[in-house]
PDB file of N, CA and C in Angstrom:
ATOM      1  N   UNK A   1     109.862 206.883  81.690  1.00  0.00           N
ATOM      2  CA  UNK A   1     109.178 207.003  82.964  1.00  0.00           C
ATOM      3  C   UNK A   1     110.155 206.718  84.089  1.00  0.00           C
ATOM      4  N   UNK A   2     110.363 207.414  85.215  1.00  0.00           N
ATOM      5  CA  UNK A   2     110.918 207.432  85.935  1.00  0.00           C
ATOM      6  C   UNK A   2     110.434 206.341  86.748  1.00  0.00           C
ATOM      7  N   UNK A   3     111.455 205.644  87.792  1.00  0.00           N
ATOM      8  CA  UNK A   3     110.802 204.584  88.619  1.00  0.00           C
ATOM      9  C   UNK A   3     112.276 204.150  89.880  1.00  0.00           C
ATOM     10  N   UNK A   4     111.606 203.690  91.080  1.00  0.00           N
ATOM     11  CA  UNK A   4     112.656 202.710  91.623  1.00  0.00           C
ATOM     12  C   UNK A   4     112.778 201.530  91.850  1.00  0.00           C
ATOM     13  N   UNK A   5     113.853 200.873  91.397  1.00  0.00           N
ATOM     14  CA  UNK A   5     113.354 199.454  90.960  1.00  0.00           C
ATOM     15  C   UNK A   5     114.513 198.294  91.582  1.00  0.00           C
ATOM     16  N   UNK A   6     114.408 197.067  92.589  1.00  0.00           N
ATOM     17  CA  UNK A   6     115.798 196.609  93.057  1.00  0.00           C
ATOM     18  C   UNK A   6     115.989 195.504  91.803  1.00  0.00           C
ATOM     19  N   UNK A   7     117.685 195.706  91.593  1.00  0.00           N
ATOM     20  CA  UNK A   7     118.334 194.759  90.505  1.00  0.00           C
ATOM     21  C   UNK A   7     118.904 193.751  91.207  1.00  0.00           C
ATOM     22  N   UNK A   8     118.158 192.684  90.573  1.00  0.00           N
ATOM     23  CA  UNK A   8     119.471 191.342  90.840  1.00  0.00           C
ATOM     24  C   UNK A   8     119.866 190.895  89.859  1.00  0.00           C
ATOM     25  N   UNK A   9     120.873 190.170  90.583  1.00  0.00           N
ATOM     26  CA  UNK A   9     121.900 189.551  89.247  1.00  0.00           C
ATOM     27  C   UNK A   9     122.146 188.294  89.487  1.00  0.00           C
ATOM     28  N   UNK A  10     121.576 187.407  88.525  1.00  0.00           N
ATOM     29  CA  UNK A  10     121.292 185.856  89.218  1.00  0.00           C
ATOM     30  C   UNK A  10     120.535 185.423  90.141  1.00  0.00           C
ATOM     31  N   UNK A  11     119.588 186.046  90.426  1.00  0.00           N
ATOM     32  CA  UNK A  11     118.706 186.061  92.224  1.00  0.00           C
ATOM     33  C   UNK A  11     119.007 186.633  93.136  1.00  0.00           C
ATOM     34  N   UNK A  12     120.299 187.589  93.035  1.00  0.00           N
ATOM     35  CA  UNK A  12     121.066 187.943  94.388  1.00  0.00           C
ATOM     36  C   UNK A  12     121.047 189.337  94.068  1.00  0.00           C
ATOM     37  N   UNK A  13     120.155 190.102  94.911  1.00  0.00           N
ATOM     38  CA  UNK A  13     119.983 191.449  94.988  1.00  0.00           C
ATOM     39  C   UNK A  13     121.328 192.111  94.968  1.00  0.00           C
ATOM     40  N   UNK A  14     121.319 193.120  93.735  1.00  0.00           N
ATOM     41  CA  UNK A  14     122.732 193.610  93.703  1.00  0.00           C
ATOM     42  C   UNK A  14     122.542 195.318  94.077  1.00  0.00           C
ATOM     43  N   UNK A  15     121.723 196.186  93.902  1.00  0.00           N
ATOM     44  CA  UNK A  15     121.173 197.529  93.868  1.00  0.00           C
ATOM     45  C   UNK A  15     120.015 198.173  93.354  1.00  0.00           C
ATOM     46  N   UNK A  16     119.919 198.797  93.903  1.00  0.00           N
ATOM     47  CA  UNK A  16     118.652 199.253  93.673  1.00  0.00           C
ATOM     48  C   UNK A  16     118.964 201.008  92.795  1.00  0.00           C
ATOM     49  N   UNK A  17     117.382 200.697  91.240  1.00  0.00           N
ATOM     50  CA  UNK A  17     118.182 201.640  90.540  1.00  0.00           C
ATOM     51  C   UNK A  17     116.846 203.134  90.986  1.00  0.00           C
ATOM     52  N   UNK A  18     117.329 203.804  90.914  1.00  0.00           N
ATOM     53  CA  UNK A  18     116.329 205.644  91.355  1.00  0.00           C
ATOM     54  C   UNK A  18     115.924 206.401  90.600  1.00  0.00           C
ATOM     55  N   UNK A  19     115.501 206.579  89.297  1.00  0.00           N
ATOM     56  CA  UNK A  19     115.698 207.335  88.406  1.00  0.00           C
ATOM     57  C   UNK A  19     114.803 208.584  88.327  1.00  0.00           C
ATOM     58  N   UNK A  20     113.733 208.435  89.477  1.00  0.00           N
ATOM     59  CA  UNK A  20     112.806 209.611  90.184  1.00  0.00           C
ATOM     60  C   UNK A  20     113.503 210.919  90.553  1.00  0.00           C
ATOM     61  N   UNK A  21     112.715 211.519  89.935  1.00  0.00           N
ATOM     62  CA  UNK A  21     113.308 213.283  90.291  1.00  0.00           C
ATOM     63  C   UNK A  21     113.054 213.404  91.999  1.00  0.00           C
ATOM     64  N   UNK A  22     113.848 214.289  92.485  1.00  0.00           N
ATOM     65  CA  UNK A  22     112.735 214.484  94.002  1.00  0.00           C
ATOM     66  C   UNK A  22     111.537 214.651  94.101  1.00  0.00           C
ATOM     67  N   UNK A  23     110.930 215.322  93.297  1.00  0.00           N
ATOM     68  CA  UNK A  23     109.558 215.985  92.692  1.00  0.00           C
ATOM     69  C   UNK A  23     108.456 214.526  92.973  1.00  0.00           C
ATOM     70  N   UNK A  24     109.008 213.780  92.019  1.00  0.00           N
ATOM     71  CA  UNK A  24     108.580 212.714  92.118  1.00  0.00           C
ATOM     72  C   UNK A  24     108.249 211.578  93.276  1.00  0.00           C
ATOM     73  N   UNK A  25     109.036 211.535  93.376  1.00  0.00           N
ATOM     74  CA  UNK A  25     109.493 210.852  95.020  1.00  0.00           C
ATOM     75  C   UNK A  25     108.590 211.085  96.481  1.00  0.00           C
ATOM     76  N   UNK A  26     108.502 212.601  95.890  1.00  0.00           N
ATOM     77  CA  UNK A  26     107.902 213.522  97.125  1.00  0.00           C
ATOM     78  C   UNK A  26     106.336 212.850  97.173  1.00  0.00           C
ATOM     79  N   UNK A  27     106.046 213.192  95.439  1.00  0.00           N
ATOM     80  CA  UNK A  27     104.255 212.933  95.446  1.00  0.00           C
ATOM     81  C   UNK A  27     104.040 211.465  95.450  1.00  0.00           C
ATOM     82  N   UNK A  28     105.148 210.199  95.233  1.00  0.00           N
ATOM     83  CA  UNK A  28     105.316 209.022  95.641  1.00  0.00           C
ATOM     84  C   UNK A  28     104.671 208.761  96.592  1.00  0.00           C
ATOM     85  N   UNK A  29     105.480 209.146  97.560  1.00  0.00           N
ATOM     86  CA  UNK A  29     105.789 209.006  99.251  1.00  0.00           C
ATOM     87  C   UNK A  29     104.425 209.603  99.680  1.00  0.00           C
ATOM     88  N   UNK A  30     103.844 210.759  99.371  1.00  0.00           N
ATOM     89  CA  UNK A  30     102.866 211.622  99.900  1.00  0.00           C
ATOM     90  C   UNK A  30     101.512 210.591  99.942  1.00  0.00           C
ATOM     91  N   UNK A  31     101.576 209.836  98.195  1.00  0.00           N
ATOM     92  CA  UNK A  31     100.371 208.866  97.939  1.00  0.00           C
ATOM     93  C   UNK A  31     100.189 207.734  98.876  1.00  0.00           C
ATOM     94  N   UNK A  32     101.637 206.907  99.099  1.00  0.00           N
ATOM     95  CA  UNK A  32     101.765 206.188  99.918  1.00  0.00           C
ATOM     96  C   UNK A  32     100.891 206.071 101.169  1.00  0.00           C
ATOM     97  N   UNK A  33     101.722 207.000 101.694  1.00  0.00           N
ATOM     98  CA  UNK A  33     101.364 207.384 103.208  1.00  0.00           C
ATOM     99  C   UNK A  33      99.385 207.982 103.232  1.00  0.00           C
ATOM    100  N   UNK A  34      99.557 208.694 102.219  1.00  0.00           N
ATOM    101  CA  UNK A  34      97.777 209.124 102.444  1.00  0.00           C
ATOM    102  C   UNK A  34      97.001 207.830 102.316  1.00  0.00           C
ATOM    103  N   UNK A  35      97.289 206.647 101.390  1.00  0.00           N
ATOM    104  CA  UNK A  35      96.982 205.311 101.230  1.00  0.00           C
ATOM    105  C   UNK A  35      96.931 204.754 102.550  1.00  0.00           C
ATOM    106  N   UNK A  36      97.778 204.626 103.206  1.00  0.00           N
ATOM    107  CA  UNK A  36      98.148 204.197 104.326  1.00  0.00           C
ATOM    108  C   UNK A  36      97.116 204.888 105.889  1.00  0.00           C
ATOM    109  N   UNK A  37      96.976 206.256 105.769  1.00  0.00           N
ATOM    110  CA  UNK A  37      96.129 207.014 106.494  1.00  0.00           C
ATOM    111  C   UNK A  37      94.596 206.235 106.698  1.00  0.00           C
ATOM    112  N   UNK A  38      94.277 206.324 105.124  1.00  0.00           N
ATOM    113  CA  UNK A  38      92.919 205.852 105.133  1.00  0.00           C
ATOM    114  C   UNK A  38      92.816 204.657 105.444  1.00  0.00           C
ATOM    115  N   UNK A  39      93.383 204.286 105.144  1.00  0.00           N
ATOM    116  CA  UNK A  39      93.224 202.123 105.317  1.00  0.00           C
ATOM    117  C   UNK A  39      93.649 201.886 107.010  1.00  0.00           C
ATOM    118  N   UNK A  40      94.097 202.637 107.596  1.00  0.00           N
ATOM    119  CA  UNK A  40      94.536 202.775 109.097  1.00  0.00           C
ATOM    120  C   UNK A  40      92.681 203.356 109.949  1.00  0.00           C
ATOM    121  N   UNK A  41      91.963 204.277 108.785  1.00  0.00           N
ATOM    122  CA  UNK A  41      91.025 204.921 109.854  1.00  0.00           C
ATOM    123  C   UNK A  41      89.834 203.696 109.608  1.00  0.00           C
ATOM    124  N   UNK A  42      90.239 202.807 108.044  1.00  0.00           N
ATOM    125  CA  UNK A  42      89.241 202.206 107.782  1.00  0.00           C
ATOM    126  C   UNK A  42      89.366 200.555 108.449  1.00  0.00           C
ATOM    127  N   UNK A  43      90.150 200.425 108.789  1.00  0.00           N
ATOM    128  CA  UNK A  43      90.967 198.968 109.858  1.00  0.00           C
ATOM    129  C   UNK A  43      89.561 199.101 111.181  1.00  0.00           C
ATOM    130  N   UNK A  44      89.940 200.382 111.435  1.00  0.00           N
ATOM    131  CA  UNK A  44      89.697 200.676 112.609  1.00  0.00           C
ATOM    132  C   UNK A  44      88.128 200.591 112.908  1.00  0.00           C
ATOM    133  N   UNK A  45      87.621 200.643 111.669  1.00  0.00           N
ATOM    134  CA  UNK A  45      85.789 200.633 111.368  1.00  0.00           C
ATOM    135  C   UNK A  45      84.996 202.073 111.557  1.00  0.00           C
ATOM    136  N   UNK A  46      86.582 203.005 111.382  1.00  0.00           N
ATOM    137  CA  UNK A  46      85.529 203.979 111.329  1.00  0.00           C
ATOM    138  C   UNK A  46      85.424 204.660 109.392  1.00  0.00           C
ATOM    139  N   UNK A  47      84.924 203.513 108.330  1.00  0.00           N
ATOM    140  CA  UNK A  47      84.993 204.326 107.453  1.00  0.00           C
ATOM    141  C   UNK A  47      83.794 205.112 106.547  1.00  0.00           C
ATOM    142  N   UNK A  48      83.626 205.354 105.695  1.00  0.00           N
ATOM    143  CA  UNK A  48      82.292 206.182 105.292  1.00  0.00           C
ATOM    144  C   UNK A  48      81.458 205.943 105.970  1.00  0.00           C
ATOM    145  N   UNK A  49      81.016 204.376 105.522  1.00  0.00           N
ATOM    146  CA  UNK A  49      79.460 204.495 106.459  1.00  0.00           C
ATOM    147  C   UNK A  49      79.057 205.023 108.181  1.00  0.00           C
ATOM    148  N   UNK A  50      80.781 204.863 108.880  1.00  0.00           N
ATOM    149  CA  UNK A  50      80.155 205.235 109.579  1.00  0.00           C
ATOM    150  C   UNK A  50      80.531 207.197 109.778  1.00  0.00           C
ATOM    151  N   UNK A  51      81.354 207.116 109.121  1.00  0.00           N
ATOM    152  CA  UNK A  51      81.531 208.721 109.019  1.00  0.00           C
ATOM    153  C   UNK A  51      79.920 209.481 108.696  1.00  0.00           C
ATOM    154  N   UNK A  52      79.812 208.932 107.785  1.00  0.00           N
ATOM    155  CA  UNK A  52      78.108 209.589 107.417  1.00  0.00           C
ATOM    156  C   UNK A  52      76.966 209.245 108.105  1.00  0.00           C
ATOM    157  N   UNK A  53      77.242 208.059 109.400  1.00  0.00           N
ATOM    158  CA  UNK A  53      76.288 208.135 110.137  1.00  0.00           C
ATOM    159  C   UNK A  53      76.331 209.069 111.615  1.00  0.00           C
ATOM    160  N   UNK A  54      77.950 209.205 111.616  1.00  0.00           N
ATOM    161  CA  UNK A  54      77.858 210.132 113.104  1.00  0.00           C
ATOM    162  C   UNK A  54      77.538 211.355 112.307  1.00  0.00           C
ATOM    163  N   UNK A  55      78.072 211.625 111.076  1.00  0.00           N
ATOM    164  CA  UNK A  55      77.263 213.512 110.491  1.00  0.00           C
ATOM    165  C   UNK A  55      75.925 213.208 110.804  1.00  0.00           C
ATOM    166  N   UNK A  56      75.193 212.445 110.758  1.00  0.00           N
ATOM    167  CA  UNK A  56      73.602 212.375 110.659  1.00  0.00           C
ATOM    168  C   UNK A  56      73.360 212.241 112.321  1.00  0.00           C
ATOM    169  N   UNK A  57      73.638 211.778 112.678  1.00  0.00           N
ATOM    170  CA  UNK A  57      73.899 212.141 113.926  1.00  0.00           C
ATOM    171  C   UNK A  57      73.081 210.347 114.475  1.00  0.00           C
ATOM    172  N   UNK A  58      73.756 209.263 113.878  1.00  0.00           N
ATOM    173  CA  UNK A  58      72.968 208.295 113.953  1.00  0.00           C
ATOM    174  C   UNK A  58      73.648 207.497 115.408  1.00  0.00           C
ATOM    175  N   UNK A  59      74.930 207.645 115.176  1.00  0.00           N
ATOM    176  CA  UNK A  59      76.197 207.128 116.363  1.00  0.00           C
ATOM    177  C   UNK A  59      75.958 208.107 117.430  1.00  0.00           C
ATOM    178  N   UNK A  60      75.691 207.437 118.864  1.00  0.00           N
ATOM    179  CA  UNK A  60      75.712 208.334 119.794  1.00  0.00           C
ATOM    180  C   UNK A  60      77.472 209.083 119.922  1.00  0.00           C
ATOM    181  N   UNK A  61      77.019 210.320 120.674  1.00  0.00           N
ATOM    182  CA  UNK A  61      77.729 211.373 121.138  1.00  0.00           C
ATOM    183  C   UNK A  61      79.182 210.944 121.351  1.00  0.00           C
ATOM    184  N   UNK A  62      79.072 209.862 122.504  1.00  0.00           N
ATOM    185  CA  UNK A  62      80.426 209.569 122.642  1.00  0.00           C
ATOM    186  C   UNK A  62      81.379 208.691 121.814  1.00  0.00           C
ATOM    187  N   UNK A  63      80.549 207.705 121.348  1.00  0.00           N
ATOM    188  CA  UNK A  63      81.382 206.805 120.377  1.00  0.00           C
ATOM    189  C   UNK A  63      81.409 207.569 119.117  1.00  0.00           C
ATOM    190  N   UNK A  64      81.322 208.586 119.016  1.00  0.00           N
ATOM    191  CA  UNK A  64      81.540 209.560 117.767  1.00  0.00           C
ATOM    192  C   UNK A  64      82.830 210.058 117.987  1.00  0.00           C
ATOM    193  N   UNK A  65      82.550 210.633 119.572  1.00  0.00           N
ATOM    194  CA  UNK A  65      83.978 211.331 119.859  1.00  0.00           C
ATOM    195  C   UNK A  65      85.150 210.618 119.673  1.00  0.00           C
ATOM    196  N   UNK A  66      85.233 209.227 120.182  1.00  0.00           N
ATOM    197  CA  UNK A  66      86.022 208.543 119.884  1.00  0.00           C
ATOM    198  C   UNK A  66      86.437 208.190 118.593  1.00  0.00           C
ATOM    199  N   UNK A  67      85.535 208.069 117.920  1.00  0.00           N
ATOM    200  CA  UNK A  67      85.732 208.107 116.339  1.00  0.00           C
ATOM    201  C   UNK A  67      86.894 209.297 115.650  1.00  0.00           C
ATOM    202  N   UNK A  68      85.910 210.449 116.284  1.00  0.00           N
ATOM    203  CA  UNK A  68      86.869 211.860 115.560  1.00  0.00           C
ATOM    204  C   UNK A  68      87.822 212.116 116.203  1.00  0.00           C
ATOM    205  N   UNK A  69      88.141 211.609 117.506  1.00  0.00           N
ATOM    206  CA  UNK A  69      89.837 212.040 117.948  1.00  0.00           C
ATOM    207  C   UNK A  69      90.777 210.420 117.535  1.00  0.00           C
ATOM    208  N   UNK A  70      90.318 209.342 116.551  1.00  0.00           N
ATOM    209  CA  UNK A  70      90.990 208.456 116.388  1.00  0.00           C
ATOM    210  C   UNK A  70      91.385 209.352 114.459  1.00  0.00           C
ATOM    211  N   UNK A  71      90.653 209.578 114.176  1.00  0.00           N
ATOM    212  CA  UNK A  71      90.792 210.157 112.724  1.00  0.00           C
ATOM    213  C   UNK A  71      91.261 211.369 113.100  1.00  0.00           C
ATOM    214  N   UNK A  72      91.287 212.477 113.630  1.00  0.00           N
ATOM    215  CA  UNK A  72      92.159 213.172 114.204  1.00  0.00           C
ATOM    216  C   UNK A  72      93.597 213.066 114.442  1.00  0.00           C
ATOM    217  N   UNK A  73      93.813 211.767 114.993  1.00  0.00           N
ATOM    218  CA  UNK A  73      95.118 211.259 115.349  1.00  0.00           C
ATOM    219  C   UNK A  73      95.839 210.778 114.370  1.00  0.00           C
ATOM    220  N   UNK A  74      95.377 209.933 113.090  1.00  0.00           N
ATOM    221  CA  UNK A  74      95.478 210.035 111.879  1.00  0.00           C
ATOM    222  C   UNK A  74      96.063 210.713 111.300  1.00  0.00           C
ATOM    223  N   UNK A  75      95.189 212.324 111.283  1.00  0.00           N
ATOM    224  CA  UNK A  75      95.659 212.984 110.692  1.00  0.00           C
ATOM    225  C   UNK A  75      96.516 213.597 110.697  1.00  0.00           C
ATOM    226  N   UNK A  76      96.968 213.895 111.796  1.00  0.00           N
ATOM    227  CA  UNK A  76      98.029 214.613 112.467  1.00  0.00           C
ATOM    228  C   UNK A  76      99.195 213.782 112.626  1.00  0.00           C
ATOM    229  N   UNK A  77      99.614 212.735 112.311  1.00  0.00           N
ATOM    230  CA  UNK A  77     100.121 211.621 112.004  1.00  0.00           C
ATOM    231  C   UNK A  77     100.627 211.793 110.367  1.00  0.00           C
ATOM    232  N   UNK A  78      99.579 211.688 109.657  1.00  0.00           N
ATOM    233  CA  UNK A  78      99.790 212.136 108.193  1.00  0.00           C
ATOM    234  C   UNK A  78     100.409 213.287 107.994  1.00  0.00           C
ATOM    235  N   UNK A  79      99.976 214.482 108.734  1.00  0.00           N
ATOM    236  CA  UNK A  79     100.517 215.680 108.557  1.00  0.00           C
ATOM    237  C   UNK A  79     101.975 215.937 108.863  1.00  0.00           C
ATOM    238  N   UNK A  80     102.576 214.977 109.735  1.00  0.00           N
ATOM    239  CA  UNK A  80     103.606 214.723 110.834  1.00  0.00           C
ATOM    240  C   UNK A  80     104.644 214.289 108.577  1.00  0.00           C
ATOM    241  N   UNK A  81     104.533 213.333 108.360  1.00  0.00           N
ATOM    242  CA  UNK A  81     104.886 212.369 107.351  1.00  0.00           C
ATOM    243  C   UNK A  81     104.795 213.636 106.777  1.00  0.00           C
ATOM    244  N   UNK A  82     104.054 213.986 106.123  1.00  0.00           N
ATOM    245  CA  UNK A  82     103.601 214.861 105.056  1.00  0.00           C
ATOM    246  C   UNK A  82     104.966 216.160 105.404  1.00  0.00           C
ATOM    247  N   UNK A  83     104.852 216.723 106.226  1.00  0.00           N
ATOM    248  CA  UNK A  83     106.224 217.880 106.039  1.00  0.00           C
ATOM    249  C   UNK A  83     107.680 217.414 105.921  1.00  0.00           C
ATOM    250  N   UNK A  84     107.068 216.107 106.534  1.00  0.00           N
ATOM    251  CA  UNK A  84     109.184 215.327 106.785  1.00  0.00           C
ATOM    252  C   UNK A  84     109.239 215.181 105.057  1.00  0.00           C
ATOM    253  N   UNK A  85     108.172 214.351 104.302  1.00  0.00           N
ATOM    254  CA  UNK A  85     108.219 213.958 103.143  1.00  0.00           C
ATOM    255  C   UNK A  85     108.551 215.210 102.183  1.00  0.00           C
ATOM    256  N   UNK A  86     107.963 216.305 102.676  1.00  0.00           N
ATOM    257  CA  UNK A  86     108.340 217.618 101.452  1.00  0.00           C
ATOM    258  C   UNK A  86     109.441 218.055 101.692  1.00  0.00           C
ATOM    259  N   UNK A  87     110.138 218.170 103.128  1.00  0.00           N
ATOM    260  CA  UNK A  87     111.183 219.015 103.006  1.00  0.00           C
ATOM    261  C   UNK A  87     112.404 217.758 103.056  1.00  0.00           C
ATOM    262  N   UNK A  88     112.288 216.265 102.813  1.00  0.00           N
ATOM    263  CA  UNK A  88     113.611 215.731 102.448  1.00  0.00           C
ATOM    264  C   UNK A  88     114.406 216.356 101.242  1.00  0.00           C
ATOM    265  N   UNK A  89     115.416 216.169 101.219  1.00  0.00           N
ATOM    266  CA  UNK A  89     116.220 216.409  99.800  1.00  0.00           C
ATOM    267  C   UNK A  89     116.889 215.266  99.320  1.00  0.00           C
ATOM    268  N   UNK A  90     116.568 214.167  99.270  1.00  0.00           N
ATOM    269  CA  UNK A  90     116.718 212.985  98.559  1.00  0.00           C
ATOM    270  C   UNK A  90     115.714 212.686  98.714  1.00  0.00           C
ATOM    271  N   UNK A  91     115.634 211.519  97.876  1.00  0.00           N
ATOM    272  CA  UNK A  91     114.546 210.088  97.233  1.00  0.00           C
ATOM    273  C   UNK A  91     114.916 209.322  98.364  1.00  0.00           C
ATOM    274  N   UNK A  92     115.956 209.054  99.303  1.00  0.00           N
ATOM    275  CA  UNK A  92     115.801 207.598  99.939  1.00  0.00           C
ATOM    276  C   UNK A  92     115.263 208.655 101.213  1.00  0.00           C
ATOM    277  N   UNK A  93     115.842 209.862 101.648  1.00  0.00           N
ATOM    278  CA  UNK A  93     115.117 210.664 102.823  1.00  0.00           C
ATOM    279  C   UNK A  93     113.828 210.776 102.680  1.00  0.00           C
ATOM    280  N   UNK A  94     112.927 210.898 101.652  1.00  0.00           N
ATOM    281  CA  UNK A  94     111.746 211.093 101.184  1.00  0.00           C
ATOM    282  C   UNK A  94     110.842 209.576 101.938  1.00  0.00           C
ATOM    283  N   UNK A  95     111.594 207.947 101.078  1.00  0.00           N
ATOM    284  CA  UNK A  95     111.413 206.944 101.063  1.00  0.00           C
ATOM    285  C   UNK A  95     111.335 206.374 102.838  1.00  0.00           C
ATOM    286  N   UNK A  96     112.131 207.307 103.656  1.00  0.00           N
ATOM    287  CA  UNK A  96     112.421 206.713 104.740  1.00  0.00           C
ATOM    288  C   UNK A  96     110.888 207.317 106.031  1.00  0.00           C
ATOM    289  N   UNK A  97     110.492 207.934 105.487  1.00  0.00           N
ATOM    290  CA  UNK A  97     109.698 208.418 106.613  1.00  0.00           C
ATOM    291  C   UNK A  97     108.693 207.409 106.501  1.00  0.00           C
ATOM    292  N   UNK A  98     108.081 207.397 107.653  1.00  0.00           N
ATOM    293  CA  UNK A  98     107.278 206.151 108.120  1.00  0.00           C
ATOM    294  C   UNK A  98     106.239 206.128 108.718  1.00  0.00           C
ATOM    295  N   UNK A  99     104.749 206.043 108.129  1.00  0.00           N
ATOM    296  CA  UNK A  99     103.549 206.631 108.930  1.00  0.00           C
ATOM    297  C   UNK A  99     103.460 205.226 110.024  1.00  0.00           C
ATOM    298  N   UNK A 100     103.518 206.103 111.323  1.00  0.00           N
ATOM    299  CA  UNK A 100     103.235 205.521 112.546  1.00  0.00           C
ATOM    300  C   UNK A 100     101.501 205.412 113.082  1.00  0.00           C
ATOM    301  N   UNK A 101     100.695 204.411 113.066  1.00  0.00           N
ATOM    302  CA  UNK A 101      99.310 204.974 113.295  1.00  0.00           C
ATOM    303  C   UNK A 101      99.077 204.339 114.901  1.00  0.00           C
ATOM    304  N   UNK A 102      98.582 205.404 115.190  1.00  0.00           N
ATOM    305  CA  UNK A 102      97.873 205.558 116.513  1.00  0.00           C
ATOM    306  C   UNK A 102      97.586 204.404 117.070  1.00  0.00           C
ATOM    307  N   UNK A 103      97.499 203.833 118.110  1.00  0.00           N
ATOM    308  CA  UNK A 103      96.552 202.578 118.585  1.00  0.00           C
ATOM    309  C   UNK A 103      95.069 203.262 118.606  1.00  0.00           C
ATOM    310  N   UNK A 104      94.459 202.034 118.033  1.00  0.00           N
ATOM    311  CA  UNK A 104      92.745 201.564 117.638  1.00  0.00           C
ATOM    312  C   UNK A 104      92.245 201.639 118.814  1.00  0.00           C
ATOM    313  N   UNK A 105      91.284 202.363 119.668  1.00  0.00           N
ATOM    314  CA  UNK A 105      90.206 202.579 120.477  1.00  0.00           C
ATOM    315  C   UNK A 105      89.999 201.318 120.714  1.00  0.00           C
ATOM    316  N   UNK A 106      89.610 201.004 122.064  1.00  0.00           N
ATOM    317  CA  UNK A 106      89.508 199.381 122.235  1.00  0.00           C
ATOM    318  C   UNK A 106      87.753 199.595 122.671  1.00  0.00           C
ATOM    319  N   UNK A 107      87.453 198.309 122.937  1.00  0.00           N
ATOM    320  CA  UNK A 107      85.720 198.433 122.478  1.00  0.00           C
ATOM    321  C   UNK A 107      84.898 198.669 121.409  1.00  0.00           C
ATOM    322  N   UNK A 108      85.731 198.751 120.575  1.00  0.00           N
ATOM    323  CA  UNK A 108      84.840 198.612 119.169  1.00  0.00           C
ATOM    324  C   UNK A 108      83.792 198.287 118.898  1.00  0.00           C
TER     325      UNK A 108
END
């Protein structure tokens, strides 16, 4: 099984070993960051429950809107990560991209 893993030697970080194909790396990084997406929209309090209450139309109009251009921003954020992550050609270029999330709607 492929993996990346840091070596020390005596306690003292000596290198770190890569043995991930790019392939790998890619759908790594991709999980990561989509991990990261959701737990960013769900911080924020907008998660299922209330996703399925603005579909029902339970959340007024505007604090919906705010909802869907904060998950919006998200996404496009993810999507941002998501092409840098496919078209690196290394494992540490892959490793280096960095989901940036939006600032949280204030008034919650």
């Amino acid at each position: 099984m492929s993996h990346k893993q840091e070596i020390f030697i005596n306690g003292v970080f000596s290198h770190i070993e890569d043995t991930r194909t790019l392939s790998e790396a890619h759908e790594e990084n991709l999980t990561r960051i989509r991990e990261l997406t959701t737990a960013k929209i769900f911080e924020a309090g907008y998660d299922e429950i209330w996703q399925r209450n603005t579909a029902m139309g339970v959340i007024t109009q505007q604090e919906a809107q705010v909802g869907i251009n904060y998950i919006a921003a998200c996404r496009n954020e993810y999507l941002r990560c998501k092409a840098l992550i496919l078209t690196a050609t290394s494992n540490d270029e892959a490793d280096a991209v960095q989901f940036i999330p939006p600032s949280v709607p204030e008034n919650l």
